[in-house]
Protein backbone atom coordinates (compact mmCIF):
# COMPACT_ATOMS: atom_id res chain seq x y z
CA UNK A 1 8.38 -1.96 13.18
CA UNK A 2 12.16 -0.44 12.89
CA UNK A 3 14.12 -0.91 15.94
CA UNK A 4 17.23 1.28 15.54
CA UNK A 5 20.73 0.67 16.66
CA UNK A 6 21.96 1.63 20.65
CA UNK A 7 19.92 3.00 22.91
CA UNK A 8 17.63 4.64 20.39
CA UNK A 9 14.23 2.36 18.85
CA UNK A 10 11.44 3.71 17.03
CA UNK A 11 8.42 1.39 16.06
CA UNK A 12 6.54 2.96 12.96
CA UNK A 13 3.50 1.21 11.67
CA UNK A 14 1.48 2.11 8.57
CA UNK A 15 -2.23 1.12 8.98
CA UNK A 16 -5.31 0.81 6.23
CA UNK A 17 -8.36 0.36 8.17
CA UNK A 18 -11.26 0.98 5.22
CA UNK A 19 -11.06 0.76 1.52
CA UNK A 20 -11.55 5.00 1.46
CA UNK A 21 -9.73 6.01 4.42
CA UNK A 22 -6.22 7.64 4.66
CA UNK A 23 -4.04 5.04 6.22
CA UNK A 24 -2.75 6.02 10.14
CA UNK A 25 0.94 6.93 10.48
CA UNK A 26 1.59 5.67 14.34
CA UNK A 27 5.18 6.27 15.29
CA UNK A 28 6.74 5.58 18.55
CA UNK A 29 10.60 6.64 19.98
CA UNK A 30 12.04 5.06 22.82
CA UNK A 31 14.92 6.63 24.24
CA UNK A 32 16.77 4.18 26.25
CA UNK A 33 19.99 6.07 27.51
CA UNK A 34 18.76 6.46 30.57
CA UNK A 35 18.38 2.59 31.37
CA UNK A 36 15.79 2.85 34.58
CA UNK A 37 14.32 5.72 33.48
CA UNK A 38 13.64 5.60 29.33
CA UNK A 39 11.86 8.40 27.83
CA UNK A 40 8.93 7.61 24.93
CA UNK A 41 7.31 9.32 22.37
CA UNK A 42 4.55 8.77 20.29
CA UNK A 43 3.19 10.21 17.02
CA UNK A 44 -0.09 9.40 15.25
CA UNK A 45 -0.61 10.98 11.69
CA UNK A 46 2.00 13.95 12.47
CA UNK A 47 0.60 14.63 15.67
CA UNK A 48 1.79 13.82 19.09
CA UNK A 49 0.09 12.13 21.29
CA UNK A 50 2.65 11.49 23.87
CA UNK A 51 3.83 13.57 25.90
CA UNK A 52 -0.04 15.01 26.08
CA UNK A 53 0.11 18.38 23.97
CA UNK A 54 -2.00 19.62 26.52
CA UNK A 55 0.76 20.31 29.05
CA UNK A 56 1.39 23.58 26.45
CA UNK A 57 0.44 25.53 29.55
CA UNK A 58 3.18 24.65 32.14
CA UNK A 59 5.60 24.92 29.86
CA UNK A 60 6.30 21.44 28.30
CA UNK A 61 4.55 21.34 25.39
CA UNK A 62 7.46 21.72 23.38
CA UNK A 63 8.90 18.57 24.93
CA UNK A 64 8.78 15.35 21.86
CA UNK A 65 9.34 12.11 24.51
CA UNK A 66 9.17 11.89 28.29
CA UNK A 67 8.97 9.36 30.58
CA UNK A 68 5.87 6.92 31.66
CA UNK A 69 4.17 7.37 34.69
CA UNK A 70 2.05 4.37 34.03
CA UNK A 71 1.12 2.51 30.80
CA UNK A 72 0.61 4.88 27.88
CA UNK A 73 -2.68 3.41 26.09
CA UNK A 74 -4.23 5.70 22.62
CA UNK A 75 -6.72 3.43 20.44
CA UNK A 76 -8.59 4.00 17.29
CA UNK A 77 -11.78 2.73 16.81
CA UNK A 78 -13.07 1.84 13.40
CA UNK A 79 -15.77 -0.12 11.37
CA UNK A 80 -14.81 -3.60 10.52
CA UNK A 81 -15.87 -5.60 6.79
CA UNK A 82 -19.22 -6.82 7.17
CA UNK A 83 -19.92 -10.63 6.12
CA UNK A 84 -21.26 -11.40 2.64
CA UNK A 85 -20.13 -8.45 0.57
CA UNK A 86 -20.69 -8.84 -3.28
CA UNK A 87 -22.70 -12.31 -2.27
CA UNK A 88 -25.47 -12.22 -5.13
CA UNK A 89 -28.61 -11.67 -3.02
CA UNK A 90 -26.78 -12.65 0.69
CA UNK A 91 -29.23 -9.35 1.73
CA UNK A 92 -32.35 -7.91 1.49
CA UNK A 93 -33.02 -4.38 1.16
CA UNK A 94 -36.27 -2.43 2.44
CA UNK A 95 -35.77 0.58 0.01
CA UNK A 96 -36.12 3.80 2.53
CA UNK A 97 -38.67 5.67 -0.04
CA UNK A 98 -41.66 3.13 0.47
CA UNK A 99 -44.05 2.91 3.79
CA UNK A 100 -44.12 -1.03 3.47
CA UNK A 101 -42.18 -3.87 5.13
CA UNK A 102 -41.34 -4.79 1.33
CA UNK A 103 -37.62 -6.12 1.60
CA UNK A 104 -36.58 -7.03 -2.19
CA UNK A 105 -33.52 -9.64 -3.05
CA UNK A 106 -29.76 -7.29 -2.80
CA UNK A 107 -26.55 -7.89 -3.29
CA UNK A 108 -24.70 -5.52 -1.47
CA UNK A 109 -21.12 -4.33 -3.92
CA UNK A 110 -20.20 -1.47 -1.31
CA UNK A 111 -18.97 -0.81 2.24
CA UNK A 112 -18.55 3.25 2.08
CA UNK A 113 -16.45 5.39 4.66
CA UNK A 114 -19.22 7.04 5.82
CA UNK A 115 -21.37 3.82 6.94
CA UNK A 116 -23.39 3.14 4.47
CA UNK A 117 -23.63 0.92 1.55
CA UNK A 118 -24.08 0.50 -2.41
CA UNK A 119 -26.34 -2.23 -3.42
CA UNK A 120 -27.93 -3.94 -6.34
CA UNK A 121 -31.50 -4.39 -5.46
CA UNK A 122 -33.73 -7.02 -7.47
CA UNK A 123 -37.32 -5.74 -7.60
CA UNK A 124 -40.74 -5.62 -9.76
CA UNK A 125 -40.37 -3.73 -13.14
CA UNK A 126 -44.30 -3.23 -12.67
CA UNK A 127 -44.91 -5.57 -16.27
CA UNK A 128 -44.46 -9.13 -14.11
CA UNK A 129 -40.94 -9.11 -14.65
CA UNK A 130 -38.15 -8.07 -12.28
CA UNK A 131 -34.90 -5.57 -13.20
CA UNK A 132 -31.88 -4.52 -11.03
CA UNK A 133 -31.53 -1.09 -9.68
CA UNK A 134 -28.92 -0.01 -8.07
CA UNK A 135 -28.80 2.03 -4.82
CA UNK A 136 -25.47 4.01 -3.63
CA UNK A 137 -26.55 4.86 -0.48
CA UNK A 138 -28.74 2.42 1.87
CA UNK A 139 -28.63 3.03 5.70
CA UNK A 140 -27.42 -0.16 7.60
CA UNK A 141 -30.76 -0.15 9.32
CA UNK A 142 -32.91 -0.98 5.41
CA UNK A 143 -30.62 -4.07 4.87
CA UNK A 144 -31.18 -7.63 6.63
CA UNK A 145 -29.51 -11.01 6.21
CA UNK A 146 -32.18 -13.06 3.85
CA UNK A 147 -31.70 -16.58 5.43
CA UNK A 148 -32.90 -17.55 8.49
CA UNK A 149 -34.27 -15.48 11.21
CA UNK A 150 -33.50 -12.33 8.50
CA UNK A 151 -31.24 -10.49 11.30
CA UNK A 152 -30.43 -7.21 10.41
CA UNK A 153 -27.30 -5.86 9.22
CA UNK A 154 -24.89 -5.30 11.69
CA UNK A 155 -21.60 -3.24 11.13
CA UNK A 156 -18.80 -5.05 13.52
CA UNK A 157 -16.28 -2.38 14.92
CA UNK A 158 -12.65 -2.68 16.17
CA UNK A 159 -10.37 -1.25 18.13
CA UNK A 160 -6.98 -0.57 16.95
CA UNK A 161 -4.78 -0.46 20.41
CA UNK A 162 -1.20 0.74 21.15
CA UNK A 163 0.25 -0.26 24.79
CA UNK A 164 3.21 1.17 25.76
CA UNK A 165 3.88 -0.50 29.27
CA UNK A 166 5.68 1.60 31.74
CA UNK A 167 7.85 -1.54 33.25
CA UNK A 168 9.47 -2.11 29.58
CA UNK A 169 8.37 0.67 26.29
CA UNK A 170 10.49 -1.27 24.18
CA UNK A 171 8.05 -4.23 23.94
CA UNK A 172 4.95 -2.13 23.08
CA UNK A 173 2.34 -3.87 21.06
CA UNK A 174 -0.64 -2.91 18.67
CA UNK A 175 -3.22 -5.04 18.47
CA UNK A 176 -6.46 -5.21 17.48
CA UNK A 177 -8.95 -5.12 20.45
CA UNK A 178 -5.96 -5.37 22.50
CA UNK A 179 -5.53 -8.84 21.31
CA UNK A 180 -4.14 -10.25 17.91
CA UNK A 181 -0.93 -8.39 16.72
CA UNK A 182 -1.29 -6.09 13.98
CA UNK A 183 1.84 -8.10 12.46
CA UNK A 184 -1.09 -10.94 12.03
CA UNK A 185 -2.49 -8.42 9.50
CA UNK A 186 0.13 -7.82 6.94
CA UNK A 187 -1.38 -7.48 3.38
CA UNK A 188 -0.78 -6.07 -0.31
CA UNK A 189 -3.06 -5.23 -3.10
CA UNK A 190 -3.24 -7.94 -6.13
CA UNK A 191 -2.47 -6.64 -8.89
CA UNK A 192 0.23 -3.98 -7.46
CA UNK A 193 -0.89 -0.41 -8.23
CA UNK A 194 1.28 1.47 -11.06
CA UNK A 195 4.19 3.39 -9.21
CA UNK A 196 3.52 6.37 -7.54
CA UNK A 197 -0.47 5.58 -7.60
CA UNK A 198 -1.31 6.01 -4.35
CA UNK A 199 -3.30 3.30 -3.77
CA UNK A 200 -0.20 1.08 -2.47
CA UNK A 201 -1.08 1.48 0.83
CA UNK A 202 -4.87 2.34 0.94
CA UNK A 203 -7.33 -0.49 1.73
CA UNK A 204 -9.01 -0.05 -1.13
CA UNK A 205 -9.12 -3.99 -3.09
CA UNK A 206 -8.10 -3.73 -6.61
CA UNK A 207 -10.47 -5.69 -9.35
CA UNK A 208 -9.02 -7.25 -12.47
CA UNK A 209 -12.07 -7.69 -14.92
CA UNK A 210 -13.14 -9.71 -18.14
CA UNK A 211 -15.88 -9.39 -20.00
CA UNK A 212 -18.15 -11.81 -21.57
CA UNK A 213 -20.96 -10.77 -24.41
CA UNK A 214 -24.09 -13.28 -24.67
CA UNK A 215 -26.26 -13.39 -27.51
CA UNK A 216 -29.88 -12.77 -28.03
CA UNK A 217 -30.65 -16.49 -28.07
CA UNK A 218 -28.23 -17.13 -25.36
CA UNK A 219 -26.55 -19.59 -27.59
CA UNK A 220 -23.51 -18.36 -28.32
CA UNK A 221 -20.65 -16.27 -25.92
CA UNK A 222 -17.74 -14.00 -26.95
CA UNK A 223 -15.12 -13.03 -24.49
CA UNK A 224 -12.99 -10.09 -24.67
CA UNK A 225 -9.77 -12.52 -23.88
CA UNK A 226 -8.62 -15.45 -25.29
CA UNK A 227 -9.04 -18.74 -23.79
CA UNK A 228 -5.44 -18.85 -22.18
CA UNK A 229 -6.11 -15.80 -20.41
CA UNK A 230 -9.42 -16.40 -19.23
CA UNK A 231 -8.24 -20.19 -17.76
CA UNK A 232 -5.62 -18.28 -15.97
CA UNK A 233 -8.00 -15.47 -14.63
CA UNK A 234 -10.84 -17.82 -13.43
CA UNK A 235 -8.21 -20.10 -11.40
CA UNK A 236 -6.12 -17.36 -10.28
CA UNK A 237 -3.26 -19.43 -11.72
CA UNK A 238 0.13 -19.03 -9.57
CA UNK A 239 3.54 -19.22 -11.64
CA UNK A 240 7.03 -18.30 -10.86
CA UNK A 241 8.85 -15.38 -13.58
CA UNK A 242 12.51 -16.08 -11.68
CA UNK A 243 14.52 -15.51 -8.60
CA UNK A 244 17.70 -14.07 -7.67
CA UNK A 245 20.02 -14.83 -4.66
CA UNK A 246 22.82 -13.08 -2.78
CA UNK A 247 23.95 -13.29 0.91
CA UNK A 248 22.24 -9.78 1.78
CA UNK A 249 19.86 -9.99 -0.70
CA UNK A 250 17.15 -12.18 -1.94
CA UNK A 251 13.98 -11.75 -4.65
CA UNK A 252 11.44 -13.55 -6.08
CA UNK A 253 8.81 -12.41 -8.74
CA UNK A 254 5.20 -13.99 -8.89
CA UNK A 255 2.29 -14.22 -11.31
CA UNK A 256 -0.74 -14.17 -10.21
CA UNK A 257 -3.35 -14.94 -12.99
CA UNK A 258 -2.59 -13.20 -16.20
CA UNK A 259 -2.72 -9.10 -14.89
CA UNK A 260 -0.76 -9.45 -11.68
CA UNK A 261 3.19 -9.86 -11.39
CA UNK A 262 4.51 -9.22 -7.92
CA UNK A 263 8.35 -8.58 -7.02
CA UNK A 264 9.04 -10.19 -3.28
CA UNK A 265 12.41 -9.07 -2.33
CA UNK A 266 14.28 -9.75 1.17
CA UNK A 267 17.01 -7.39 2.49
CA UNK A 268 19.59 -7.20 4.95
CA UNK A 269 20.53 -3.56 5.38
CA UNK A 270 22.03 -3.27 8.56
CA UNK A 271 25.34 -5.10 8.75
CA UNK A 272 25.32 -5.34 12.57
CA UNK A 273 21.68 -5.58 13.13
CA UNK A 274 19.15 -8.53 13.83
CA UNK A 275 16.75 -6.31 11.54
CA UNK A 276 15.57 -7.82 7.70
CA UNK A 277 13.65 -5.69 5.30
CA UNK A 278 10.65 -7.11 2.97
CA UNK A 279 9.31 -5.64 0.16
CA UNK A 280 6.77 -5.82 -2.31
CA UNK A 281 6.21 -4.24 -4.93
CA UNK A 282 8.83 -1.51 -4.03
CA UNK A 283 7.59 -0.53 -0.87
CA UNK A 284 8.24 -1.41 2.90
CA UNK A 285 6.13 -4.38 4.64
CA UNK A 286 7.70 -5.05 7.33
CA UNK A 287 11.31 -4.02 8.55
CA UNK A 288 11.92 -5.86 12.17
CA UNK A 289 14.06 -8.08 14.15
CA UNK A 290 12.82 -11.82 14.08
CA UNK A 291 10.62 -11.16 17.52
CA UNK A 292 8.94 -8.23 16.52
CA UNK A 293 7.18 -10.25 14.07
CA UNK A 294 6.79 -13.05 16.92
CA UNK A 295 8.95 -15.94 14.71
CA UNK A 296 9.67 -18.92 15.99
CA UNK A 297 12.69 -19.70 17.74
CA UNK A 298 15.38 -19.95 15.32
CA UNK A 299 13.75 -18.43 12.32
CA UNK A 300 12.96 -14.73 10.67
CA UNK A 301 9.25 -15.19 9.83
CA UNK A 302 7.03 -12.68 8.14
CA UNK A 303 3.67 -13.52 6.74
CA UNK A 304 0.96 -11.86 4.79
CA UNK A 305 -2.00 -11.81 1.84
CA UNK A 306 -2.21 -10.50 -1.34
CA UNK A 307 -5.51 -9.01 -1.75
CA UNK A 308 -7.78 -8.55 -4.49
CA UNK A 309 -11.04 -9.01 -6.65
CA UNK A 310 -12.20 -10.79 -9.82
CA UNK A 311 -14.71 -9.53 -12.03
CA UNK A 312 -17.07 -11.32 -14.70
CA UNK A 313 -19.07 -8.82 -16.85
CA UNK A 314 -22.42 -10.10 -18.37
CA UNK A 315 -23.47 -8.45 -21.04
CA UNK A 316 -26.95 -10.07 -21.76
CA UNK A 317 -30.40 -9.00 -23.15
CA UNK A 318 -32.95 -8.12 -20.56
CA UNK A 319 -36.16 -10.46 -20.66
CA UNK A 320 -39.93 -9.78 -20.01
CA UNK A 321 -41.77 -11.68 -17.15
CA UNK A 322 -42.54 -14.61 -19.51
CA UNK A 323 -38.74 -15.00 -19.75
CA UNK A 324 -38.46 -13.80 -23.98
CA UNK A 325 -35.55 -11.60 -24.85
CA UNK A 326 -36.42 -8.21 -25.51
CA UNK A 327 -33.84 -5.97 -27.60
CA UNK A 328 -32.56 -3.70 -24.88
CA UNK A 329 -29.45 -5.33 -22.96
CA UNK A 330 -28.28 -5.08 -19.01
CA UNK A 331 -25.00 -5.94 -17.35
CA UNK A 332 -24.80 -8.51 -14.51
CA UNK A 333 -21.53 -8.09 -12.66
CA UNK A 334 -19.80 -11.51 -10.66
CA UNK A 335 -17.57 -9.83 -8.29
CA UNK A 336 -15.32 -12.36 -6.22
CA UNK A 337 -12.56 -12.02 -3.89
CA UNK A 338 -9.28 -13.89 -3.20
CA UNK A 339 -6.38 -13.62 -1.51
CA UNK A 340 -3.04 -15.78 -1.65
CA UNK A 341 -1.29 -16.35 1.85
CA UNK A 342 2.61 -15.92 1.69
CA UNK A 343 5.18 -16.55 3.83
CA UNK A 344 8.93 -15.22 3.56
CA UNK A 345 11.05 -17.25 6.32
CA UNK A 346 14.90 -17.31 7.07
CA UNK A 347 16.26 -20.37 9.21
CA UNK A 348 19.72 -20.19 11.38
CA UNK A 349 21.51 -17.34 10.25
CA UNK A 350 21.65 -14.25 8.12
CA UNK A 351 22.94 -15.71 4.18
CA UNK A 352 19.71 -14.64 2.55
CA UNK A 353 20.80 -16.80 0.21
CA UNK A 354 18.85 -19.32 2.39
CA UNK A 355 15.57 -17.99 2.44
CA UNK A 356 12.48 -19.16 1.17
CA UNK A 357 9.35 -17.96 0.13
CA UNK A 358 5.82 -20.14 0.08
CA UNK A 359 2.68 -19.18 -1.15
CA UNK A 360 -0.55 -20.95 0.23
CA UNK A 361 1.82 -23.78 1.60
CA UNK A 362 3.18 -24.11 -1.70
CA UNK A 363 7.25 -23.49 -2.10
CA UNK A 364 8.31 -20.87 -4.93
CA UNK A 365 10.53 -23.95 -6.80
CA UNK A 366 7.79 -26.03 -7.14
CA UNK A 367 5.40 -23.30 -8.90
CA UNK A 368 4.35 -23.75 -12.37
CA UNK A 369 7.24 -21.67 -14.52
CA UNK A 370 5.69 -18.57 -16.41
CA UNK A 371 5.82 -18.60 -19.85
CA UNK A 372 5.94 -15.75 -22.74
CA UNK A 373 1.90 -14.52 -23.49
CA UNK A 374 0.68 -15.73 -26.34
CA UNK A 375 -1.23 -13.52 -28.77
CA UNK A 376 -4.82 -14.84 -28.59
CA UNK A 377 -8.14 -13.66 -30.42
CA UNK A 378 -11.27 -13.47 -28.40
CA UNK A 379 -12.88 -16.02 -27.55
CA UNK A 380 -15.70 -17.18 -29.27
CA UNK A 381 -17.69 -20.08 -27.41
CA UNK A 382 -21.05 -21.56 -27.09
CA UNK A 383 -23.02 -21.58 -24.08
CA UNK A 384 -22.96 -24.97 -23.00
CA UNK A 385 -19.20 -25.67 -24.05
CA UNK A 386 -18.32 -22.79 -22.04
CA UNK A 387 -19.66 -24.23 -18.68
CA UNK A 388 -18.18 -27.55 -19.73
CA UNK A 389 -14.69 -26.21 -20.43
CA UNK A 390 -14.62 -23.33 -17.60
């Protein structure tokens, strides 16, 4: 939210609510110089929404803020992230092509825009053996939970919700389901997209990836890092590259792992304003007074995740149904997600100097220090040392 200066505050929130769709512009004005009567307007996506465009007819259709009547309410529903995505066979999946109640071992990989899924379905090769195939498209109604009762797959949905109450328009909230603030929500990919990508502020979850080669006997593994680097992808390792402080200006830069550096930086850009700016990673989170962001009394308080997704890549020889290796070779993909919860806070005053930045509970000076890479060949690792060691 960005409340501006006098009698003037406009709210602007920039939304992601699925990893394909374009993220909702909401903008609201509040014009305040009349102090019983305050005039609002409100924007979604370059469109207004308030006053109703529909008044074109009488003549005030032209008109960009006007004043409440009662509370102004627009929502936005949308589907929500099922449970158990990329858990290796968390589903089974009745493929749509066969008569039979047959329902086959899936792991679905894929929540698409259009509602349904990708999965990677386990079934018979028709020699006693089994092989993966993998489906892009699989209606919500063919996939099922496979433990317990084997309920079928349902797709939550959510309501985003602006209220603008009539009584005071310069406390509206957006929540989800009219509940939890969508300042509870704050989140960044991990690792940051490459300037100008695009994908900064999509909901789409980026996926860092190593790859591992195993050999006919399953004896012996090569990895396409070296051992360094694969420690530091499989823990996620968090270390600190530096900080810099100044009374209007404070920044931190993270590692995350060995592909992710993030830049954290705190700003105060209005001299006589209560508002801070964060960013990361060059853009905008969140630029707000203290209670837009609902801090606690005394403090500037802005939390939020870093998002993203790990990826092993098996590359193994397939087997036959008696379990020998056969010469032809398959890739099995691990796909995991993680997220880091950070929290940029500023106590008793506005010397940004003072702030501080944690990062699951853990303060940015007591984070391991990074250190230059070191040039590493790939590893090269037997089977059985490798589950030891990693």
């Amino acid at each position: 939210a960005i409340p501006a200066l006098g009698s003037h505050k406009e709210s602007h929130w920039v939304i992601a609510v699925g990893p394909d769709a374009q993220p909702l512009d909401i903008r609201l004005t509040v014009d305040t110089s009349v102090v019983k009567n305050p005039e609002v307007g409100v924007n979604v996506d370059g469109e207004r929404v308030f006053p109703d465009p529909s008044t074109e007819g009488n003549g005030k259709g032209d008109k960009v803020k006007a004043k409440l009547k009662q509370d102004f309410v627009w929502q936005k529903p949308f589907r929500a992230k099922i449970t158990g995505l990329n858990k290796k066979n968390f589903y089974e999946v009745r493929p749509e092509h066969l008569s039979l109640e047959n329902w086959y071992p899936a792991t679905v990989v894929e929540q698409r825009e259009d509602g349904l899924f990708k999965a990677n379905v386990t079934i018979p090769d028709g020699s006693h053996g089994e092989k993966t195939v993998v489906y892009p498209a699989v209606n919500a109604e063919h996939i099922r939970v496979a433990e317990g009762s084997r309920p079928k797959l349902v797709v939550p949905r959510k309501t985003i919700v602006l209220l603008v109450p009539k009584s005071d328009p310069m406390h509206a909230t957006l929540a989800i389901d009219g509940g939890e603030l969508m300042t509870h929500f704050f989140a960044r990919p991990t690792p940051a997209p490459a300037p100008n990508g695009g994908e900064q502020l999509s909901g789409r979850i980026p996926r860092t990836k190593v790859s591992l080669q195993v050999t006919k006997d399953r004896k012996l593994v090569t990895s396409s890092v070296g051992h360094d680097a694969l420690a530091r992808f499989l823990k996620g390792e968090l270390r600190a590259v530096g900080q810099t402080c100044e009374p209007k200006k404070h920044s931190w830069t993270i590692e995350i792992g060995p592909y992710a550096t993030h830049v954290i930086d705190l700003e105060k850009k209005y001299k006589s304003s209560k508002v801070l700016t964060l960013m990361v990673d060059g853009t905008i989170l969140a630029e707000a007074a203290a209670e837009d962001l609902e801090s606690p009394e005394g403090f500037w308080l802005c939390s939020f995740r870093l998002v993203g997704e790990t990826c092993l890549e098996w590359e193994v020889y397939e087997s036959d149904g008696n379990g020998r290796a056969l010469d032809s070779k398959g890739t099995i993909e691990k796909v995991s997600q993680h997220q880091r919860e950070c929290k940029v806070y500023l106590a008793n005053g506005d010397n940004l100097t003072n702030a501080r930045l944690s990062i699951d509970s853990l303060d940015f000076t007591s984070l391991v220090p990074s250190a230059p890479e070191r040039k590493e060949e790939p590893l090269k690792i037997q089977s059985e040392a490798l589950v030891m060691t990693y």
